[in-house]
Protein backbone atom coordinates (compact mmCIF):
# COMPACT_ATOMS: atom_id res chain seq x y z
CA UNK A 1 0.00 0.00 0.00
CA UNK A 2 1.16 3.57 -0.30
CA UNK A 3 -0.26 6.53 -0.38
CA UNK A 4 -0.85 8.84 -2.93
CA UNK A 5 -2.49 12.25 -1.66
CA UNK A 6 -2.85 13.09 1.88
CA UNK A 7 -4.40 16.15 2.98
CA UNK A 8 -6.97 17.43 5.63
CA UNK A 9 -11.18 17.88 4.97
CA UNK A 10 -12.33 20.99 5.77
CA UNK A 11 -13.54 20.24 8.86
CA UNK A 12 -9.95 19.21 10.00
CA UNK A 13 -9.55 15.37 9.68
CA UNK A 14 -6.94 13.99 8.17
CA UNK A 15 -7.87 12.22 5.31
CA UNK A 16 -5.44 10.39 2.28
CA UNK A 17 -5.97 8.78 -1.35
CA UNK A 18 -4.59 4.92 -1.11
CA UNK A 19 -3.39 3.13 -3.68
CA UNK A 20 -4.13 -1.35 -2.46
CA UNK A 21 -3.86 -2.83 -6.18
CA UNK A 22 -0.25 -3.55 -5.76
CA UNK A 23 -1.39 -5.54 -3.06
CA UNK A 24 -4.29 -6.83 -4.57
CA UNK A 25 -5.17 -6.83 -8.22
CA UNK A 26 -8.61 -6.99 -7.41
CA UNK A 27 -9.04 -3.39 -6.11
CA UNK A 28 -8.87 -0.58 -8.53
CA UNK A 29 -5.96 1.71 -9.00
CA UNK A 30 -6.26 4.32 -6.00
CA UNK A 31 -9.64 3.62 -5.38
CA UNK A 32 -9.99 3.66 -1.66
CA UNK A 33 -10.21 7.05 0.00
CA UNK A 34 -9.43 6.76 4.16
CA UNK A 35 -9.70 9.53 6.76
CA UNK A 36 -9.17 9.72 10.37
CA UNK A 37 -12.02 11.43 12.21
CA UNK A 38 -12.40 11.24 16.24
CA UNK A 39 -15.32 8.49 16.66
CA UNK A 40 -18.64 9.76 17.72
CA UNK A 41 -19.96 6.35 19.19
CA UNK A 42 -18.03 3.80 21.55
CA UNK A 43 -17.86 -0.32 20.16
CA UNK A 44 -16.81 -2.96 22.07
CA UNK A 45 -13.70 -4.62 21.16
CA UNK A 46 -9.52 -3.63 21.65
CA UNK A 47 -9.59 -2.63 18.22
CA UNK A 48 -13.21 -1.14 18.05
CA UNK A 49 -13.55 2.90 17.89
CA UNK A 50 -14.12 4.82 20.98
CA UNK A 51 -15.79 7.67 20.99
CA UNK A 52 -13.85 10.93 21.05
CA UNK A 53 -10.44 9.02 19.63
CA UNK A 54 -8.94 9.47 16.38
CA UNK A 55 -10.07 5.77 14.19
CA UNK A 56 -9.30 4.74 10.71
CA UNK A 57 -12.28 4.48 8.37
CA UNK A 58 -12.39 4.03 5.09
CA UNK A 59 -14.53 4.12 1.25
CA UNK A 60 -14.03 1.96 -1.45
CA UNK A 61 -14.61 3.98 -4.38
CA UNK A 62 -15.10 2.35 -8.02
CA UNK A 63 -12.31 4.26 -9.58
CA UNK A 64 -9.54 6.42 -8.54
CA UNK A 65 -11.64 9.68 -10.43
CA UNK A 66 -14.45 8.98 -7.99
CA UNK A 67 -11.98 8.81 -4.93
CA UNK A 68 -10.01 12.07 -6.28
CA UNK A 69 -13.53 13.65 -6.66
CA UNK A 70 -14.47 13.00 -2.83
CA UNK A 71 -11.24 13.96 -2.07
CA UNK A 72 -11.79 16.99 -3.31
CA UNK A 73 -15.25 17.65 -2.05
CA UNK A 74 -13.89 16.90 1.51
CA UNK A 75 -11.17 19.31 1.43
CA UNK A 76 -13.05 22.36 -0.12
CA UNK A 77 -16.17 21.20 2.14
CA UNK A 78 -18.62 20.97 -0.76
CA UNK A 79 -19.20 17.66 0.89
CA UNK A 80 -19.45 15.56 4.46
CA UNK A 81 -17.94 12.11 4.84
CA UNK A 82 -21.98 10.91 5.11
CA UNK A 83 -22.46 11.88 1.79
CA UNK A 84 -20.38 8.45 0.88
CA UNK A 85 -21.52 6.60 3.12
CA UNK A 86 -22.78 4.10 0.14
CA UNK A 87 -18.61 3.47 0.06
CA UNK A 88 -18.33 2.47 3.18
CA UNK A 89 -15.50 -0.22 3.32
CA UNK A 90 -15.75 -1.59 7.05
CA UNK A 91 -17.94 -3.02 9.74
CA UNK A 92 -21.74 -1.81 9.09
CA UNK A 93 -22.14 -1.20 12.59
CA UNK A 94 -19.15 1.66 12.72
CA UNK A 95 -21.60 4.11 10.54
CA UNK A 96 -22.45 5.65 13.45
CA UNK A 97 -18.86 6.79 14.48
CA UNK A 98 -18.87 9.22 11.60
């Protein structure tokens, strides 16, 4: 994995273009799109997010054009991280940490 465009959202979070399909051929060229809010909700779990810490989320965007477009949208705050919530790549249960 490496990353190919790291920035912040407008609201602050930290949030980075990843590039997985020299990992795995399966996933489009830097398709996935991750960001680092602090968690709204608590799960139970070591690994789970905790409310009011940092946690790694994460879309899986069709193409790298729709992940570079979100990217985007984030930074210039045309958009919220719900808006892609249709991307999600992780646990269904973590939506509400967002």
């Amino acid at each position: 994995m490496k990353v190919l465009k790291a920035g912040k959202s407008a609201s602050g979070v930290d949030i980075q273009i990843e590039e997985w399909h020299e990992n795995y051929s399966f996933m489009p060229y830097g398709s996935t799109l991750a960001f680092y809010p602090k968690s709204k909700a608590t799960h139970k779990g070591s690994y789970a997010p905790k409310a009011g810490e940092s946690h790694r989320f994460s879309f899986a965007f069709p193409s790298n054009e729709e992940a570079e477009a979100a990217f985007t949208a984030l930074g210039n705050g045309c958009s919220a991280f719900t808006d892609y919530l249709k991307y999600w790549d992780g646990k269904p249960e973590y939506k509400d940490c967002i």
